[in-house]
Every structure is written in structure tokens, then in C-alpha cells.
PDB file of N, CA and C in Angstrom:
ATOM      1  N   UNK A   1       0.846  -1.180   0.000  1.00  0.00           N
ATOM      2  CA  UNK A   1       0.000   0.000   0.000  1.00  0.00           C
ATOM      3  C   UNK A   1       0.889   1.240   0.000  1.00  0.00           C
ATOM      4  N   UNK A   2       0.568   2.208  -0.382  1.00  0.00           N
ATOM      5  CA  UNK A   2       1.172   3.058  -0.640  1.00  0.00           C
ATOM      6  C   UNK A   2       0.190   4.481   0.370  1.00  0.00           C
ATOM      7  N   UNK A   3       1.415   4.579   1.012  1.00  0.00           N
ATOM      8  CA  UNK A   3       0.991   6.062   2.097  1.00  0.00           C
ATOM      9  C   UNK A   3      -0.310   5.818   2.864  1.00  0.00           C
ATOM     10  N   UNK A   4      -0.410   4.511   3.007  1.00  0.00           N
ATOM     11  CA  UNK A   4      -1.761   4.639   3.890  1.00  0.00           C
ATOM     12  C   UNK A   4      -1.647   3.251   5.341  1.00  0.00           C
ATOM     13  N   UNK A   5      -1.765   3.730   5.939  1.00  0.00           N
ATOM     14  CA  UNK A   5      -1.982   2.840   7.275  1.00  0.00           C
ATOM     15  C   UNK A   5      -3.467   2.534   7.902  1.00  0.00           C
ATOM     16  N   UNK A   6      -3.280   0.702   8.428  1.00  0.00           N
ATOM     17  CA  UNK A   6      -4.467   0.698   8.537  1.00  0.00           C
ATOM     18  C   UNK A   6      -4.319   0.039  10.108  1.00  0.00           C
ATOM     19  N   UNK A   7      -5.489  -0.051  11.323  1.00  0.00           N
ATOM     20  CA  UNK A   7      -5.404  -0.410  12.220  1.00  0.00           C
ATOM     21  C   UNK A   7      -6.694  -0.830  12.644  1.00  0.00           C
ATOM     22  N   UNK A   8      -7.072  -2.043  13.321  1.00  0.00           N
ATOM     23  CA  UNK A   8      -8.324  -1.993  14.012  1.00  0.00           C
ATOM     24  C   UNK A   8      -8.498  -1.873  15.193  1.00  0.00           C
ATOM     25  N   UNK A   9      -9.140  -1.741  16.458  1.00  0.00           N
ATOM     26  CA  UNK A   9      -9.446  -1.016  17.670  1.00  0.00           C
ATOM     27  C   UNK A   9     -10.879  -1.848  17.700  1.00  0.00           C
ATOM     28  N   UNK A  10     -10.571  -3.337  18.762  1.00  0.00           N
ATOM     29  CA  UNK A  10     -12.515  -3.451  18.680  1.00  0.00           C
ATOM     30  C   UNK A  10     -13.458  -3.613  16.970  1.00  0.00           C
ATOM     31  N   UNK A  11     -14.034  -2.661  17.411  1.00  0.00           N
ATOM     32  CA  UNK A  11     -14.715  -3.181  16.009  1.00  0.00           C
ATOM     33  C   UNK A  11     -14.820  -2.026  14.776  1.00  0.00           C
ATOM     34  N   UNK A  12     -13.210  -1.044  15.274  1.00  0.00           N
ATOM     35  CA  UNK A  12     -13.389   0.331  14.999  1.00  0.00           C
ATOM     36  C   UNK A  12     -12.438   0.158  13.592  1.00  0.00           C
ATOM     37  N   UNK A  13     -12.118   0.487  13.075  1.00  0.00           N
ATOM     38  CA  UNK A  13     -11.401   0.237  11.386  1.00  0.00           C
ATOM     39  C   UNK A  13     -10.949   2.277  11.450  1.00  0.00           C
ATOM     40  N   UNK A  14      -9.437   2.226  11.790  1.00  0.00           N
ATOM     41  CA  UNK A  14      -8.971   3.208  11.470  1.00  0.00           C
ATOM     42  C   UNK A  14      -7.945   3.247  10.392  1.00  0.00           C
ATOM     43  N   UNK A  15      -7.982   4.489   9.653  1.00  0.00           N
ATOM     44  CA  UNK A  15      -7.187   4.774   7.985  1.00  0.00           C
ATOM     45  C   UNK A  15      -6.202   6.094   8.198  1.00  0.00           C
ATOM     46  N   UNK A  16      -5.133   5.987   8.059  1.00  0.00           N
ATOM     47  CA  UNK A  16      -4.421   6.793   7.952  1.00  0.00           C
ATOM     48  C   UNK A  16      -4.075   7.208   6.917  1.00  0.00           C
ATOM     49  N   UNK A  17      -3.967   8.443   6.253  1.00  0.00           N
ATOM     50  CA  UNK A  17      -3.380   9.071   4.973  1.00  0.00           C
ATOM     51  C   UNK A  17      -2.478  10.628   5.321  1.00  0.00           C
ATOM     52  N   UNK A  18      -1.455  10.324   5.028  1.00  0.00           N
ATOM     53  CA  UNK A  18      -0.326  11.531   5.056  1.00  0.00           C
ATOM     54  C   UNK A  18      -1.040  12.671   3.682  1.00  0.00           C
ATOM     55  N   UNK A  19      -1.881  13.290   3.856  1.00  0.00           N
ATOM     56  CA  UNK A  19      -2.005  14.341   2.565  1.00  0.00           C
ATOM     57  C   UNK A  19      -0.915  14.985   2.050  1.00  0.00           C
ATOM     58  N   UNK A  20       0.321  15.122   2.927  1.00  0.00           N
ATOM     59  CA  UNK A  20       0.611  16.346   2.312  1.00  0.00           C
ATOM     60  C   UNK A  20       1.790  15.819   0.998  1.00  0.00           C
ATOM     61  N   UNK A  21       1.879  14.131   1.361  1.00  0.00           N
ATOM     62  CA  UNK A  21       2.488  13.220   0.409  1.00  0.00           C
ATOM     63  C   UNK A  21       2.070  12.978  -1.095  1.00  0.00           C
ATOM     64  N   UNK A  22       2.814  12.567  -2.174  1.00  0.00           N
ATOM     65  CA  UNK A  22       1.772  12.118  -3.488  1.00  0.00           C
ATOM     66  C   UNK A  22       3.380  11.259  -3.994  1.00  0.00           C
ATOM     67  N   UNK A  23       2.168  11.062  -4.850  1.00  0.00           N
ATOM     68  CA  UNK A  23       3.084   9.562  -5.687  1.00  0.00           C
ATOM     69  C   UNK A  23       2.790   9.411  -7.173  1.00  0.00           C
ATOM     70  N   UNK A  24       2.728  11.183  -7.697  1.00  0.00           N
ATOM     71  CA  UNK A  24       2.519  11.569  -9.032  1.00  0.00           C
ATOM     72  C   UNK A  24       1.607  11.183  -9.727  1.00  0.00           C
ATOM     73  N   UNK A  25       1.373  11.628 -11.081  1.00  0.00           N
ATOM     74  CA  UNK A  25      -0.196  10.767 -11.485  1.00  0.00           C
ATOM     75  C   UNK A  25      -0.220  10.049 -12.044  1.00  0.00           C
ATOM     76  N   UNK A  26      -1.835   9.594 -11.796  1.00  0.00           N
ATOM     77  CA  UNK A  26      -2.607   8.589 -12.616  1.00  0.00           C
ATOM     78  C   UNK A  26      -2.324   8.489 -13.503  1.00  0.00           C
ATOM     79  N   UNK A  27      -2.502   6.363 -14.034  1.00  0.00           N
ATOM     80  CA  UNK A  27      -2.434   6.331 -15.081  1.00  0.00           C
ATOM     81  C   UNK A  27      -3.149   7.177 -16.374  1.00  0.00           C
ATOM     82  N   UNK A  28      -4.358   7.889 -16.231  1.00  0.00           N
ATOM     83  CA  UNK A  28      -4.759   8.468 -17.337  1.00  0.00           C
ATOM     84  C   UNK A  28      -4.490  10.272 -17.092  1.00  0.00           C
ATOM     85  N   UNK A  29      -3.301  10.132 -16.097  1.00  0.00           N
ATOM     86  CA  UNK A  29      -2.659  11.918 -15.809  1.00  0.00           C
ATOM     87  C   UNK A  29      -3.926  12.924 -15.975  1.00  0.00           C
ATOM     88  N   UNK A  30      -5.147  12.669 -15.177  1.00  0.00           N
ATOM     89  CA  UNK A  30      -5.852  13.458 -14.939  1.00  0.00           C
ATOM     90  C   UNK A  30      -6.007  13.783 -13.203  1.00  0.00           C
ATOM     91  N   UNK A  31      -5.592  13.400 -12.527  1.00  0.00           N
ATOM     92  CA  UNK A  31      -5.430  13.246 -11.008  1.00  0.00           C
ATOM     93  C   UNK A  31      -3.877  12.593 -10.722  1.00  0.00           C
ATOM     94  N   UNK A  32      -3.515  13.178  -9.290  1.00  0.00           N
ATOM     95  CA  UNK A  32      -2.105  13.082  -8.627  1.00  0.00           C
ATOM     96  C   UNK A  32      -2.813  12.255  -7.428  1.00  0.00           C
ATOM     97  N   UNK A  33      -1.904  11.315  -7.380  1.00  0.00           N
ATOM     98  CA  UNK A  33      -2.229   9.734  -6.230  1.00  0.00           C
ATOM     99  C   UNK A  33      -1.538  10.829  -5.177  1.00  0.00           C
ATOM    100  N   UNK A  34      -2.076  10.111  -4.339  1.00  0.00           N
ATOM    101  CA  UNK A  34      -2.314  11.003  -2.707  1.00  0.00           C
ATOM    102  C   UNK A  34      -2.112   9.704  -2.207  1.00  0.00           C
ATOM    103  N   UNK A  35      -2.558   8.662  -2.078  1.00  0.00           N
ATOM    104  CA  UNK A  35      -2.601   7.238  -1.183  1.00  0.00           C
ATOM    105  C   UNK A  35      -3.251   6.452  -2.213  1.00  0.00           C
ATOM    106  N   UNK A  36      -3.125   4.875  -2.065  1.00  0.00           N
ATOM    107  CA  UNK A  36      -3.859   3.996  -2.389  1.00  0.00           C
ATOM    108  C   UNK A  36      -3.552   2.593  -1.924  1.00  0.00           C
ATOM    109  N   UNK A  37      -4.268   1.851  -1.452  1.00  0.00           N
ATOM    110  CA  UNK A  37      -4.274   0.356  -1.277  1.00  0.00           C
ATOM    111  C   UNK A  37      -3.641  -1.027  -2.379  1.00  0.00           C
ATOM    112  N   UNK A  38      -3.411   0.063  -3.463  1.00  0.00           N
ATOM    113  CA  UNK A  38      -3.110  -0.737  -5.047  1.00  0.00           C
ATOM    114  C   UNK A  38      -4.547  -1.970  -5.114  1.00  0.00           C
ATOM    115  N   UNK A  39      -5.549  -1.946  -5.148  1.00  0.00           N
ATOM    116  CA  UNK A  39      -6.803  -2.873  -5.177  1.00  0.00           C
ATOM    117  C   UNK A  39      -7.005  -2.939  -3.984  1.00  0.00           C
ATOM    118  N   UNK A  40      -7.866  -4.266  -3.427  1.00  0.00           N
ATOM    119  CA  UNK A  40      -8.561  -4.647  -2.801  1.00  0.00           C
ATOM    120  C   UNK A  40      -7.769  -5.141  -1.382  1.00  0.00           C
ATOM    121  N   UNK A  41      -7.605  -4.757  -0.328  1.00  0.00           N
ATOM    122  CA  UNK A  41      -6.545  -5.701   0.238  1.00  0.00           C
ATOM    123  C   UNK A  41      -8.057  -5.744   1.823  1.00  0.00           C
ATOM    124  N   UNK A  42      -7.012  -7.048   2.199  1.00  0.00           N
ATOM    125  CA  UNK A  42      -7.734  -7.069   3.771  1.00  0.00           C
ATOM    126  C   UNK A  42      -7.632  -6.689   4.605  1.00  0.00           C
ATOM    127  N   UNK A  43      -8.402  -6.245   5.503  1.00  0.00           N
ATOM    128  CA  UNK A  43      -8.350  -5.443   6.871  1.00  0.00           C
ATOM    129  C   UNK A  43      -7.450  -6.357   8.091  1.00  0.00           C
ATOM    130  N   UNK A  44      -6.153  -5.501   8.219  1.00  0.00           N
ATOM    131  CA  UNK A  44      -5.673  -5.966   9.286  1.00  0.00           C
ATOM    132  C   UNK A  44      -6.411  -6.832  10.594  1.00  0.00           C
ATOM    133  N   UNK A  45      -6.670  -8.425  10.930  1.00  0.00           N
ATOM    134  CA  UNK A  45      -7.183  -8.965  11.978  1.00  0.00           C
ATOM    135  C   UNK A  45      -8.291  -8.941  11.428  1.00  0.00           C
ATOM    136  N   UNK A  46      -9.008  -9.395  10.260  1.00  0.00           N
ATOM    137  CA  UNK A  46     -10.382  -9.340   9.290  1.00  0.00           C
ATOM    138  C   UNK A  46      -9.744  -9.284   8.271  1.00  0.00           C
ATOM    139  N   UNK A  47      -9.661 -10.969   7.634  1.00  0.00           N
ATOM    140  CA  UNK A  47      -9.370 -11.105   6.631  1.00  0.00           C
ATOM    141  C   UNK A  47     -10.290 -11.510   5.843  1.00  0.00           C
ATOM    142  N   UNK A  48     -11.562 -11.749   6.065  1.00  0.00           N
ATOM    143  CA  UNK A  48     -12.652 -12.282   5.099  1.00  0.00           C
ATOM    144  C   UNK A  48     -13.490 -10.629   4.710  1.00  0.00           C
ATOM    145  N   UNK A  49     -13.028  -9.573   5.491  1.00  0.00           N
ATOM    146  CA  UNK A  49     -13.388  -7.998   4.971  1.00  0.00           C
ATOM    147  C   UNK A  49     -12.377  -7.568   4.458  1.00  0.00           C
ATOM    148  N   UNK A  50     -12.541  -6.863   3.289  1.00  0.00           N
ATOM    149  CA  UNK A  50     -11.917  -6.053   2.559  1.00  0.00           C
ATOM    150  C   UNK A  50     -12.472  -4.538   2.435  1.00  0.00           C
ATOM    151  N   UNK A  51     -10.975  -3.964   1.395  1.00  0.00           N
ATOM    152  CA  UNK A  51     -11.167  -1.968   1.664  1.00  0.00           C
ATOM    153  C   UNK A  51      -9.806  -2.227   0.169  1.00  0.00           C
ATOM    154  N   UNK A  52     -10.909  -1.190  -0.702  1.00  0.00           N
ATOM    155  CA  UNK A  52     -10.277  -0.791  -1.832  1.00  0.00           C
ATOM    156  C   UNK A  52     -10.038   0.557  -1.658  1.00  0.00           C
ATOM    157  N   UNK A  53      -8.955   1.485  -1.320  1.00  0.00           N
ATOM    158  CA  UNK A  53      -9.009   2.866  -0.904  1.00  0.00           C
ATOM    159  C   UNK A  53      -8.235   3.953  -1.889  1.00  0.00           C
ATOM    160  N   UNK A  54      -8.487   4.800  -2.511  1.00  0.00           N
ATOM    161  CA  UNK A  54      -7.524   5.637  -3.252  1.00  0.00           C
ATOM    162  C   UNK A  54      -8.160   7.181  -2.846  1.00  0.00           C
ATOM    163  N   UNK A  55      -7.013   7.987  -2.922  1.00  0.00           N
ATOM    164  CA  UNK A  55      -6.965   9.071  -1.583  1.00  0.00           C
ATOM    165  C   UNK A  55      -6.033  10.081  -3.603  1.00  0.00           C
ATOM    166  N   UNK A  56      -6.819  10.885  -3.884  1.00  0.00           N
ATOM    167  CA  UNK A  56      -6.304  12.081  -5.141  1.00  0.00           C
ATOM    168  C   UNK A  56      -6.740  13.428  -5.098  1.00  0.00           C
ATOM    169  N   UNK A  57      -6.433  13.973  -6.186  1.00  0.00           N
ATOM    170  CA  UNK A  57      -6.602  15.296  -5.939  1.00  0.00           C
ATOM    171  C   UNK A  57      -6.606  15.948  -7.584  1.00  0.00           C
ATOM    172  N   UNK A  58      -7.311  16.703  -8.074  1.00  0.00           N
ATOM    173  CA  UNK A  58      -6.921  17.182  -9.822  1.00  0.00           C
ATOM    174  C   UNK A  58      -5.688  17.817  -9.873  1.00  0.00           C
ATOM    175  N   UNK A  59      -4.907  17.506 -10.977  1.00  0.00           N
ATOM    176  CA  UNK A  59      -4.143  18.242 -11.316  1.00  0.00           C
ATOM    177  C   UNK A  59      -3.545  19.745 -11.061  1.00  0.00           C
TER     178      UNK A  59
END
């Protein structure tokens, strides 16, 4: 994953994203990646739940 942290707490699902980070743009260079999960991944301690997350911004 890229720039994003994940943690659970109970039954609480916390996401971390550094904004002030990027990781240049999208493949179709209409938006600058801010964070992303790269697809589908599983929730730390909940592996039968998943989180597809992408975190951008326009150009």
C-alpha cells in the first residue's frame, strides 16, 4: 500500500493518509495519487473484509 496505514481497535477500522504526500499521477494523468491500497486488500485482523481505498486530488 502506498501512504496509507491501517489499524483496528474493537470493532473500529482506522485509515491513515499523510495528505501532504503524493506519488505523481494517474495512469490516465488526470489526477495526482495522494494514497492507495493498489486494489482490494484485507483489513488488518479481518481477513474475510476487505477496503479498496484511493486518496487524489486534480491536477
Amino acid at each position: 500500500m502506498k501512504n496509507v496505514e491501517m489499524s483496528v481497535e474493537g470493532n473500529i477500522l482506522t485509515i491513515k493518509v499523510d495528505l501532504t504526500r503524493d506519488f505523481g499521477p494517474s495512469s490516465s494523468g488526470k489526477t495526482i495519487i495522494i494514497a492507495s491500497s493498489e486494489g482490494n486488500q484485507s483489513v488488518p485482523g479481518k481477513e474475510a473484509i476487505k477496503i479498496g481505498l484511493n486518496v487524489y486530488k486534480k491536477k
